[in-house]
Protein backbone atom coordinates (compact mmCIF):
# COMPACT_ATOMS: atom_id res chain seq x y z
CA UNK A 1 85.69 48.01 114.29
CA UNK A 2 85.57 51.47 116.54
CA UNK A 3 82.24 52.85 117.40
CA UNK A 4 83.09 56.14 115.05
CA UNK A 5 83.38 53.40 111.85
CA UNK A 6 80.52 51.19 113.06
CA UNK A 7 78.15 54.71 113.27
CA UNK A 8 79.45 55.43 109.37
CA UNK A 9 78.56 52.08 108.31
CA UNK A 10 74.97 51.97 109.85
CA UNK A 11 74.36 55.87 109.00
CA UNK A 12 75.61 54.57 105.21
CA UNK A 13 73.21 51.51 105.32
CA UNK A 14 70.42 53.31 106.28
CA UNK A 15 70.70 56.32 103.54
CA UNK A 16 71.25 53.84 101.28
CA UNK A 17 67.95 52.07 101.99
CA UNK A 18 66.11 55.21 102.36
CA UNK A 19 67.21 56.07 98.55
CA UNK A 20 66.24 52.77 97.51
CA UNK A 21 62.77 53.41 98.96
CA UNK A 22 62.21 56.62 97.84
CA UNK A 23 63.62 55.32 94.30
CA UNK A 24 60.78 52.92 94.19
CA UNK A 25 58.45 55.67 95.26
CA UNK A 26 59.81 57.83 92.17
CA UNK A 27 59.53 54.82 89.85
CA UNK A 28 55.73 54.92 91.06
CA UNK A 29 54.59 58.15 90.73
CA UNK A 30 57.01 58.51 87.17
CA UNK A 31 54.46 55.63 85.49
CA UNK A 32 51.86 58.07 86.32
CA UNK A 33 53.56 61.37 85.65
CA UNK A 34 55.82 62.45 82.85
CA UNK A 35 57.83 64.37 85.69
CA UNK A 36 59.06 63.53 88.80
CA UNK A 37 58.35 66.24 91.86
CA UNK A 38 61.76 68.05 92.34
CA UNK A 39 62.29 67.45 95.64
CA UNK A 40 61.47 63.77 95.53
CA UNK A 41 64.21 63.16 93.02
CA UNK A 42 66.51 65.19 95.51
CA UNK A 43 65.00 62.56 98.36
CA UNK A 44 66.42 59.64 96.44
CA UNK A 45 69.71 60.85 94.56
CA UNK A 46 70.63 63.05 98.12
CA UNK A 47 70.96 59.87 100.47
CA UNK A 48 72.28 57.69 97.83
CA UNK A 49 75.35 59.86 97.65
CA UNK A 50 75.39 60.44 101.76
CA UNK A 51 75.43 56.91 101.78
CA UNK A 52 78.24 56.48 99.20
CA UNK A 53 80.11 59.15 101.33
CA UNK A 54 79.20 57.79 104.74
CA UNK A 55 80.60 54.61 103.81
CA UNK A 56 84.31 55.70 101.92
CA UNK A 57 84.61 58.06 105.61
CA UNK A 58 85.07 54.78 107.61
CA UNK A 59 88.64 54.94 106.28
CA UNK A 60 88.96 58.02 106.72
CA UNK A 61 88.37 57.55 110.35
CA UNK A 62 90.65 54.75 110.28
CA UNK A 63 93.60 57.11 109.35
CA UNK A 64 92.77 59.77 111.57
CA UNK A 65 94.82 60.87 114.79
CA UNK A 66 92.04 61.84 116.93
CA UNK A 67 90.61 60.47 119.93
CA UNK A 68 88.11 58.04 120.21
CA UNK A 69 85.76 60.72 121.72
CA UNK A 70 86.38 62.84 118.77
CA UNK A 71 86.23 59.80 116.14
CA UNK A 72 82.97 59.58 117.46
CA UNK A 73 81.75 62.48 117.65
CA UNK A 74 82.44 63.44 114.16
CA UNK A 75 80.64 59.99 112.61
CA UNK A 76 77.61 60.95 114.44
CA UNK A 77 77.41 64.42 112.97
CA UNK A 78 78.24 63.82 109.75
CA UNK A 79 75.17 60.59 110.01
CA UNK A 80 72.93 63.08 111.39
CA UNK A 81 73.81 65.85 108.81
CA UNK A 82 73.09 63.03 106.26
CA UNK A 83 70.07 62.15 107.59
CA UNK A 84 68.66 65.61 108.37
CA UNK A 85 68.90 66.24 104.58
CA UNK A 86 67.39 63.56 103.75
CA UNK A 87 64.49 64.20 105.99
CA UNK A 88 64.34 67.87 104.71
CA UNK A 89 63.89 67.07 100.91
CA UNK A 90 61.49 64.27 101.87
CA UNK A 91 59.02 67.10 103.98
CA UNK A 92 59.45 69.86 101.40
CA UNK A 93 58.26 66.92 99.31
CA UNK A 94 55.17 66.66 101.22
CA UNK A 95 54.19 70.31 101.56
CA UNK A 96 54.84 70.59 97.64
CA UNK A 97 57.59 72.77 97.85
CA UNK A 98 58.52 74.13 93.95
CA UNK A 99 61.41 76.15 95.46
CA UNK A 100 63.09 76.28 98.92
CA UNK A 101 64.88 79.32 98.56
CA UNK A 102 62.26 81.22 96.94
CA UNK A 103 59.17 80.13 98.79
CA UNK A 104 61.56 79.66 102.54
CA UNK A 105 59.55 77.15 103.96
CA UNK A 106 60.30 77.08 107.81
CA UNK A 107 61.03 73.21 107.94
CA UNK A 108 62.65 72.88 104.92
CA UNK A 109 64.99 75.70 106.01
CA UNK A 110 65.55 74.62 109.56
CA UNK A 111 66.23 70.82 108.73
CA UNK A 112 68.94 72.31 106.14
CA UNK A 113 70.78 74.67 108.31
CA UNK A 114 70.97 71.74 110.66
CA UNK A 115 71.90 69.36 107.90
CA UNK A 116 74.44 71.84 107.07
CA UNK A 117 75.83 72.93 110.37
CA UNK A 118 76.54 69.00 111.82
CA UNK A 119 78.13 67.77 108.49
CA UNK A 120 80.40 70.45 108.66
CA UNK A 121 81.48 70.24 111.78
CA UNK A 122 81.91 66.63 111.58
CA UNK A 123 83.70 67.02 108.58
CA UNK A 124 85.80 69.36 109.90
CA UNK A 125 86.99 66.93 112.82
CA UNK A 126 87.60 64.42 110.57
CA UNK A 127 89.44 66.23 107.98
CA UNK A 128 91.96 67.92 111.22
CA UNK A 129 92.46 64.35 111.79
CA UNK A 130 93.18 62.99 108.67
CA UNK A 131 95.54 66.18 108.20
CA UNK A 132 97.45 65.52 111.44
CA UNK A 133 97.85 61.67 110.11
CA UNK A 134 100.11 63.36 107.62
């Protein structure tokens, strides 16, 4: 297993668990609650499907024609992009954020332009590879 497919896995793993966590956190504060804070939910559903997506990208990685370099340095931006966002929900959370856009909290904000700007970028690389397998 490359480095590039071994960062996927472990970035998948650990989203995974992190949505499992914050699903038991959900279930805890729903038994008390007839509705669950917004950005919670979005801290449990978000890394369950960056997880999902981390882990199916291992094959993509295995059919790309890139370098190992650039392998690598696409896994590691899309992990950190996946774990920036989950990071983001989990402190607008905190600070009882109803809206992001409309109240433009500075963290919140920040942590999701970075979210956005690594996953796309590693996306990118992986997606010119994957296209030049073809």
């Amino acid at each position: 297993m490359t480095l590039a497919e071994q960062i996927l896995v472990l970035g998948g793993i650990i989203n995974l668990v992190y949505g499992f966590i914050t699903g038991f956190m959900l279930a805890v504060i729903r038994q008390r609650q007839p509705v669950a804070p917004k950005y919670l939910m979005f801290a449990h559903t978000g890394p369950l499907m960056q997880g999902a997506m981390l882990l199916g990208l291992v094959f993509a990685v295995q059919m790309a024609q890139l370098s190992t370099g650039m392998e690598t340095t696409g896994a590691v931006l899309l992990t950190i992009g996946a774990l920036l966002l989950a990071i983001k929900d989990t402190v607008n959370w905190w600070q009882t954020i109803g809206d992001e856009f409309g109240e433009k909290p500075v963290l919140g904000l920040a942590l999701g332009m970075l979210s956005v700007l690594t996953s796309s970028v590693g996306l990118l690389i992986l997606a010119v590879g994957v296209i030049a397998a073809f």
